[in-house]
C-alpha atoms as a PDB file:
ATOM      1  CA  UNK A   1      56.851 102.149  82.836  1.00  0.00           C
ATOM      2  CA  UNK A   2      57.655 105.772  82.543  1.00  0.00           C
ATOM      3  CA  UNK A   3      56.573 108.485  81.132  1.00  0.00           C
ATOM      4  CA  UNK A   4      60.368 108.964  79.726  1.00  0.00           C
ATOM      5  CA  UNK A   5      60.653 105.429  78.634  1.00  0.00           C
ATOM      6  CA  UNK A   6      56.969 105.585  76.631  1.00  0.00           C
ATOM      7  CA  UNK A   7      58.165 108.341  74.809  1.00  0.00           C
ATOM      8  CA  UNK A   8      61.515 106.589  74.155  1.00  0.00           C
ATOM      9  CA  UNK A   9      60.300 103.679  73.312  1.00  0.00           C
ATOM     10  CA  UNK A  10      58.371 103.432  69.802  1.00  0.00           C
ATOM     11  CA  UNK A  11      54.984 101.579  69.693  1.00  0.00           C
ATOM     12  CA  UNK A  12      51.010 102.125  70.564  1.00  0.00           C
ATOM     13  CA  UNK A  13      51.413 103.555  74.175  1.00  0.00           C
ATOM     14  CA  UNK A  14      53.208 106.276  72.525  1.00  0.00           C
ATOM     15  CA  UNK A  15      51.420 106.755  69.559  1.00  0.00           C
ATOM     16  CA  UNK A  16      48.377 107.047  72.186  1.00  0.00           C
ATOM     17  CA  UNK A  17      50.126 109.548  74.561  1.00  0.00           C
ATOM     18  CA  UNK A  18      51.473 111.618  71.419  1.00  0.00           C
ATOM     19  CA  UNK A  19      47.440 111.624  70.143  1.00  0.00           C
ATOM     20  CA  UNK A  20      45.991 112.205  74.028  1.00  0.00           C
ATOM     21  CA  UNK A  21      48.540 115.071  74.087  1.00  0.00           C
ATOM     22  CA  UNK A  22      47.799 116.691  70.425  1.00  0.00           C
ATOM     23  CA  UNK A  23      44.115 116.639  71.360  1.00  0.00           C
ATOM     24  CA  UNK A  24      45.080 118.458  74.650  1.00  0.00           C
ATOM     25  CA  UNK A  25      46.643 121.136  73.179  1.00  0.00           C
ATOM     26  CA  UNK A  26      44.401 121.702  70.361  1.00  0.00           C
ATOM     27  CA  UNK A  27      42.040 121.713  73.147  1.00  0.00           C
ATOM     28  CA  UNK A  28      43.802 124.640  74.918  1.00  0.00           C
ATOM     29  CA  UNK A  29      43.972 126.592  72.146  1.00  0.00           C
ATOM     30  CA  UNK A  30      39.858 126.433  71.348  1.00  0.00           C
ATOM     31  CA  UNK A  31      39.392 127.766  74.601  1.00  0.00           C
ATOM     32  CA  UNK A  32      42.489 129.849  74.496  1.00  0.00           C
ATOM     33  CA  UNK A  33      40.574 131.590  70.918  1.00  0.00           C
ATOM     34  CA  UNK A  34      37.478 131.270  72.606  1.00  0.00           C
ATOM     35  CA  UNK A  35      38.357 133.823  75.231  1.00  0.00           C
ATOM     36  CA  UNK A  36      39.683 136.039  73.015  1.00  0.00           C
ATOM     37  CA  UNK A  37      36.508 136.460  71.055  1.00  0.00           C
ATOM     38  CA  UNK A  38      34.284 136.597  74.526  1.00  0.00           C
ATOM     39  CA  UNK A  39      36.589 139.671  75.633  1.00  0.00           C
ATOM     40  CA  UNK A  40      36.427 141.499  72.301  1.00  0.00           C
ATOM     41  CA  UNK A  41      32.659 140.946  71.561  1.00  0.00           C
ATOM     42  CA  UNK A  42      32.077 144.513  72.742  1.00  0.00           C
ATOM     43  CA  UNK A  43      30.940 147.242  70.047  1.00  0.00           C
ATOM     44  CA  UNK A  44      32.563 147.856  66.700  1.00  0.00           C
ATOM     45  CA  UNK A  45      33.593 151.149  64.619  1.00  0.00           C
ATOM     46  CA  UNK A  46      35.583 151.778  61.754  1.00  0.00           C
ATOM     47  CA  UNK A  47      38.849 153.170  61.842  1.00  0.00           C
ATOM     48  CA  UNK A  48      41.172 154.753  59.690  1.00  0.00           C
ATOM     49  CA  UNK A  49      43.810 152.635  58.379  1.00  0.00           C
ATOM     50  CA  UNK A  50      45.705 155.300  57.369  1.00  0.00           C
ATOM     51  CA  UNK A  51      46.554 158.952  57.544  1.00  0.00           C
ATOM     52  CA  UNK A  52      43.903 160.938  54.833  1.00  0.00           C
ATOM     53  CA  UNK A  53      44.072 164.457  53.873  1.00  0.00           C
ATOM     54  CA  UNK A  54      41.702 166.825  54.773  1.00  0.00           C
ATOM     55  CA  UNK A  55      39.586 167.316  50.879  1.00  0.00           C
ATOM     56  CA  UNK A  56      40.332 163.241  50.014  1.00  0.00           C
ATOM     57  CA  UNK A  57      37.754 161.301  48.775  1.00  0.00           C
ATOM     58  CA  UNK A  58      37.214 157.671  51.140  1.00  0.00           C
ATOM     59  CA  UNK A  59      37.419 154.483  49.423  1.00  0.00           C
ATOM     60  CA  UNK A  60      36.138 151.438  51.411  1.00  0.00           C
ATOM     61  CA  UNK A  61      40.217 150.125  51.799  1.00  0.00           C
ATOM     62  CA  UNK A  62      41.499 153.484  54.671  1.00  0.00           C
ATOM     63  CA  UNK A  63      38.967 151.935  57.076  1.00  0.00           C
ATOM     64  CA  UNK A  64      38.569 149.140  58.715  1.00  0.00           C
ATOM     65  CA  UNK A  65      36.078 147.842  61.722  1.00  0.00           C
ATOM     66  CA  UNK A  66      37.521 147.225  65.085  1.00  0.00           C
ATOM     67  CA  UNK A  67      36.079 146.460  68.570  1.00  0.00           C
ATOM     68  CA  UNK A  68      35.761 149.933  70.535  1.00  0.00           C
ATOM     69  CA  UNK A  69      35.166 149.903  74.062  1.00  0.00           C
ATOM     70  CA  UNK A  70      31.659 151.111  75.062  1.00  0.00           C
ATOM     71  CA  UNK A  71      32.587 154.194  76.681  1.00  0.00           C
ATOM     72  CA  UNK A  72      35.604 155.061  74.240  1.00  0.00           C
ATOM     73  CA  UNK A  73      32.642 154.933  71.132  1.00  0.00           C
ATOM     74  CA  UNK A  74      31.609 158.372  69.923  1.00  0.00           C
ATOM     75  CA  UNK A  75      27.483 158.851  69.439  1.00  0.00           C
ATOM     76  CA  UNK A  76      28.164 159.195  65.698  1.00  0.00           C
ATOM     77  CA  UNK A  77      30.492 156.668  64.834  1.00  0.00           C
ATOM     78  CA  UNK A  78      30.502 154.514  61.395  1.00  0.00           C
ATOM     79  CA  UNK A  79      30.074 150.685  61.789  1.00  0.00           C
ATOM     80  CA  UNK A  80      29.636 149.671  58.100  1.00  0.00           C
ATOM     81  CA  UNK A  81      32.710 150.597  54.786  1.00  0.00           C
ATOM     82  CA  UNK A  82      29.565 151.197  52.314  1.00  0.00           C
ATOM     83  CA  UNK A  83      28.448 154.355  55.009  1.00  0.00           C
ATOM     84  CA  UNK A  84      32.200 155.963  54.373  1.00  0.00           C
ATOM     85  CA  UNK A  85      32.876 155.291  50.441  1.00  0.00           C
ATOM     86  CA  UNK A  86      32.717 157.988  48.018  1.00  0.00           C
ATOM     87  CA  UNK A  87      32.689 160.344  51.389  1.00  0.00           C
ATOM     88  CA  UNK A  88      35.065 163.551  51.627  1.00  0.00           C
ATOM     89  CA  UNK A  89      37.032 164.270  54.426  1.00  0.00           C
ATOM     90  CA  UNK A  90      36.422 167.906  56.246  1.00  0.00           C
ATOM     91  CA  UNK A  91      39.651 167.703  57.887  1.00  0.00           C
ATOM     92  CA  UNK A  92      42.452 165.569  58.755  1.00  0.00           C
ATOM     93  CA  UNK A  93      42.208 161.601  60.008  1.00  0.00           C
ATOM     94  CA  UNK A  94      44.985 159.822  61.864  1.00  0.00           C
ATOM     95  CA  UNK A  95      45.507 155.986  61.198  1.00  0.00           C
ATOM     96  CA  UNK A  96      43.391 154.546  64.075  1.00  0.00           C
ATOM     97  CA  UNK A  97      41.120 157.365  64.538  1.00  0.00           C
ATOM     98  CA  UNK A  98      37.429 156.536  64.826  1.00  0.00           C
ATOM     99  CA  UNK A  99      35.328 157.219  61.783  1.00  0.00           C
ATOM    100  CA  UNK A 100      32.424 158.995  62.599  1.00  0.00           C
ATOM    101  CA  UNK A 101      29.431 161.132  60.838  1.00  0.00           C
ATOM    102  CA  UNK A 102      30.964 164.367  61.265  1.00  0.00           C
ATOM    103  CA  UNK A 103      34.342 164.341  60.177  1.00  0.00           C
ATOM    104  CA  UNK A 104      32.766 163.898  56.345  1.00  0.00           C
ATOM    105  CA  UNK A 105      31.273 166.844  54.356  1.00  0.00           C
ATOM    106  CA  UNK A 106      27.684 166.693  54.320  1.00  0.00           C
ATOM    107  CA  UNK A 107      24.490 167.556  56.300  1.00  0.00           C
ATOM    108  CA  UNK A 108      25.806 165.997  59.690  1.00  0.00           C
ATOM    109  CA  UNK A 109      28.497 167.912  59.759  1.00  0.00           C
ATOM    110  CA  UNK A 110      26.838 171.382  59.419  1.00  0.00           C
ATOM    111  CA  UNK A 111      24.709 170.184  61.894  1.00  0.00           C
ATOM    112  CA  UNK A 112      27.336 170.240  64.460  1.00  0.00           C
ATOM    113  CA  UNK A 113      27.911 173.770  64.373  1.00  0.00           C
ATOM    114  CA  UNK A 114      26.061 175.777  66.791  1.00  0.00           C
ATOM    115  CA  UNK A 115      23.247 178.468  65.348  1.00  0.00           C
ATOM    116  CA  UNK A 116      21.611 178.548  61.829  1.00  0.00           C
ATOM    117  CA  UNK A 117      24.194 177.079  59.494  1.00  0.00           C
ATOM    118  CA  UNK A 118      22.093 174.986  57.288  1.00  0.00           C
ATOM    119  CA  UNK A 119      23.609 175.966  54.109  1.00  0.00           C
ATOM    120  CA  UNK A 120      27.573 175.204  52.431  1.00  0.00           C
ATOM    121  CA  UNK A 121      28.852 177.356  49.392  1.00  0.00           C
ATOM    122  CA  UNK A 122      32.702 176.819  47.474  1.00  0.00           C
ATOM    123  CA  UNK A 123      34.927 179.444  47.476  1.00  0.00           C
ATOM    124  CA  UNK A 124      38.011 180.725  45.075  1.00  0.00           C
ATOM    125  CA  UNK A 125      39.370 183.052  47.425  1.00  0.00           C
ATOM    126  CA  UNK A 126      40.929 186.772  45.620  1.00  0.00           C
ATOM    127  CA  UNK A 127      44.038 185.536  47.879  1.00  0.00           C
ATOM    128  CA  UNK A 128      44.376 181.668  48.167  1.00  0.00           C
ATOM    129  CA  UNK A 129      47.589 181.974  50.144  1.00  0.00           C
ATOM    130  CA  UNK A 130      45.769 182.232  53.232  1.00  0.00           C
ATOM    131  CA  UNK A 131      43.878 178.904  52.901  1.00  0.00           C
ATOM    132  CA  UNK A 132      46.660 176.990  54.599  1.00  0.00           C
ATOM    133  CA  UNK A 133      46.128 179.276  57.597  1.00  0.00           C
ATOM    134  CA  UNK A 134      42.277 178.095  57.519  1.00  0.00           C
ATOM    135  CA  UNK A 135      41.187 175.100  59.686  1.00  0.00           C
ATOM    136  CA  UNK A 136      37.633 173.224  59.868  1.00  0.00           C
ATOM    137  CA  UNK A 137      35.349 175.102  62.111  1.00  0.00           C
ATOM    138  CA  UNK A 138      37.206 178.504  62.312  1.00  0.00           C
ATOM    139  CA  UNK A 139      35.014 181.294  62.656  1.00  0.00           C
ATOM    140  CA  UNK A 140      35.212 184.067  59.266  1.00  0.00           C
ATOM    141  CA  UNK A 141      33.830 186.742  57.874  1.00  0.00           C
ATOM    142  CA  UNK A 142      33.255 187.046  54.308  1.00  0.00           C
ATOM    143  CA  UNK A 143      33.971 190.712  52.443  1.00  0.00           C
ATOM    144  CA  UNK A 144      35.148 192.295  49.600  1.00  0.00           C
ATOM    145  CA  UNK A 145      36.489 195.556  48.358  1.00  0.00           C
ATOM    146  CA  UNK A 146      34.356 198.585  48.175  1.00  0.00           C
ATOM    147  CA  UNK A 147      34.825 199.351  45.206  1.00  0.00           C
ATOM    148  CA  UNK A 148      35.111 203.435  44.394  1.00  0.00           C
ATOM    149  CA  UNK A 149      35.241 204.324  47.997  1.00  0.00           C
ATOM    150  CA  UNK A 150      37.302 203.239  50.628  1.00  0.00           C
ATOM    151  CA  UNK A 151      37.529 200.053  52.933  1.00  0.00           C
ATOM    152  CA  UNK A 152      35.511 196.815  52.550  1.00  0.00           C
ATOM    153  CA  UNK A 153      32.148 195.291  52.242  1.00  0.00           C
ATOM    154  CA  UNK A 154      31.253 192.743  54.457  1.00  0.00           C
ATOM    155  CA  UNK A 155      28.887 190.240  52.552  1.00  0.00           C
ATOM    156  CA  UNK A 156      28.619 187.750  55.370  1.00  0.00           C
ATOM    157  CA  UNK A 157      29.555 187.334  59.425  1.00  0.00           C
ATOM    158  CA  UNK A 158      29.620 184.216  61.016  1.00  0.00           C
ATOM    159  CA  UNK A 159      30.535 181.419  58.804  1.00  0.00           C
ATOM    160  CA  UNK A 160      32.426 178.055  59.482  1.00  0.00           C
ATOM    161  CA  UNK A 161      35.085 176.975  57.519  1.00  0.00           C
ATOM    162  CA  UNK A 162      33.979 173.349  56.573  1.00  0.00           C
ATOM    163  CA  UNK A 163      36.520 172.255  54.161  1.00  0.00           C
ATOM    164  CA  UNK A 164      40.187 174.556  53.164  1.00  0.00           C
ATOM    165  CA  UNK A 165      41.382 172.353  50.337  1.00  0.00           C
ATOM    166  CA  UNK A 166      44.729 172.794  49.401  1.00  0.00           C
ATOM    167  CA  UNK A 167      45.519 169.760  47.288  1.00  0.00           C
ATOM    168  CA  UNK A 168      45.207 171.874  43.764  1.00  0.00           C
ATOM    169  CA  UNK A 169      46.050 175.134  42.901  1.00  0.00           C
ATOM    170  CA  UNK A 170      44.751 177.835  43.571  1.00  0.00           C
ATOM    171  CA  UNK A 171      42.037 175.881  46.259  1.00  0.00           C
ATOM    172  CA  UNK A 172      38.912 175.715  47.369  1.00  0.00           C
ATOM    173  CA  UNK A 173      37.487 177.063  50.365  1.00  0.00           C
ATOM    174  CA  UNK A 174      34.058 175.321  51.226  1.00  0.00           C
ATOM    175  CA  UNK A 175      32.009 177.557  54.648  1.00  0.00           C
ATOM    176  CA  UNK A 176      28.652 177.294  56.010  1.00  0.00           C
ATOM    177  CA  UNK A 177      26.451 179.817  56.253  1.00  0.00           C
ATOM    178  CA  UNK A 178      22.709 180.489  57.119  1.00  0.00           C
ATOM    179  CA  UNK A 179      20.716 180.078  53.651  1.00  0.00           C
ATOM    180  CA  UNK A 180      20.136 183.495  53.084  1.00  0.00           C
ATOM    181  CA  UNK A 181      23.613 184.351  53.187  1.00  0.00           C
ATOM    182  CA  UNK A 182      25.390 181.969  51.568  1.00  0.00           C
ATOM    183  CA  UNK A 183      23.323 182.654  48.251  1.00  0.00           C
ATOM    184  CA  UNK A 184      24.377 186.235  48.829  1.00  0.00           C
ATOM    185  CA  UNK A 185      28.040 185.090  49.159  1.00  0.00           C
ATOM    186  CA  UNK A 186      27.496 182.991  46.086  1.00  0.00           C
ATOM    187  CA  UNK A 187      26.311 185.486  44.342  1.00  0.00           C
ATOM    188  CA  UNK A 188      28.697 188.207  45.211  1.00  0.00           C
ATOM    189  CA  UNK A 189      31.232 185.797  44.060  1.00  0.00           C
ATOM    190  CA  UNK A 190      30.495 185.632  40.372  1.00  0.00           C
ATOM    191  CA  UNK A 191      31.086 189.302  39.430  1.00  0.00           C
ATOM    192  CA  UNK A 192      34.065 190.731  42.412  1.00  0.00           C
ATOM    193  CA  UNK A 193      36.752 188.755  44.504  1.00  0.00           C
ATOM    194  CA  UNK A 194      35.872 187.518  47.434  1.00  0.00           C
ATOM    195  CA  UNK A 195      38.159 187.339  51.044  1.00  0.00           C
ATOM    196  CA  UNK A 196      37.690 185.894  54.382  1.00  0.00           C
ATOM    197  CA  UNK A 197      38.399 187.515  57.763  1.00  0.00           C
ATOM    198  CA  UNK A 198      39.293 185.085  60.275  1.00  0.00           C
ATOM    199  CA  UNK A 199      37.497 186.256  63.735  1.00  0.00           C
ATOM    200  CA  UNK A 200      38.094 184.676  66.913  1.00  0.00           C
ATOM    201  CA  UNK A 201      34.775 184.244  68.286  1.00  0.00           C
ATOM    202  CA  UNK A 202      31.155 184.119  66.749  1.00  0.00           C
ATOM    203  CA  UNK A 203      29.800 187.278  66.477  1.00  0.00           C
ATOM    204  CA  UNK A 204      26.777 188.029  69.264  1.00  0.00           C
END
């Protein structure tokens, strides 16, 4: 008899060569999953489910793990949601963009900068308009006016913008400085208004 006909024809060869098939494909598709999991069993990071604001505090739910190829992973890359939650963001993160140690404010990020800057102080800037024109890691100078003579007083060269947050009015501006500095910066800011200088390179 046929194939054809056994299909056609109701009874226990085709109940059989229904079952034999059903096992077949369930079959395939075990080793068909199987596979799948054997390719992507290569390291995992967190990424960004969504677009977050530079300033915006990370819950747990705008990142999720994903399998990163080897090569593709940075050094500093997040692998667990507990190491991102309650973190802020120093600047901008695209949905899909690998989480990793310095994009958050905090220790590791000051780190990254090159020279002394061990230290972060908050800024409320005598002009806030320019804080949109402020990007993470730009290089400014901190001064202020002189007072009963003429021109400025520099209080501080070097720093890095770490954080321009301009979610609230007027803004923060949050730089890193060497230690010394940034208490003189913090101090200069209680009793005059403070601007920043935006400089191109870091001063030699």
């Amino acid at each position: 008899m046929s194939l054809f006909s056994v299909l056609r024809t109701p009874g226990w060869r085709r109940s059989v060569l229904l079952r034999r098939a059903l096992a077949a494909v369930l079959l395939l598709a075990a080793l068909l999953l199987a596979l799948r999991d054997a390719g992507s069993s290569g390291p995992r990071a967190l990424v960004f489910t969504r677009a977050v604001p530079a300033g915006e505090v990370v819950s747990r739910d705008d990142v999720h793990p994903v399998t990163v190829p080897g090569h593709l992973l940075p050094a500093s890359a997040l692998r667990d949601p507990a190491e991102v939650e309650g973190r802020v963001l120093a600047a901008a993160a695209e949905a899909g963009e690998v989480a990793t140690l310095s994009r958050f404010v905090g220790k590791d990020l000051s780190g990254s900068f090159v020279g002394n800057i061990t230290t972060m102080v908050p800024l409320r800037l005598a002009e806030p308009e320019i804080l949109p024109l402020l990007h993470h890691g730009d290089v400014v100078n901190v001064v202020t006016d002189g007072h009963d003579r003429a021109g400025t007083d520099v209080i501080a060269t070097g720093g890095r913008v770490i954080l321009a947050d301009t979610r609230e009015s007027p803004g923060t501006l949050l730089i890193g400085l060497p230690e010394e500095d940034a208490h003189r910066v913090a101090a200069a800011s209680l009793g005059t208004p403070l601007a920043v200088v935006l400089t191109p390179t870091l001063p030699k």
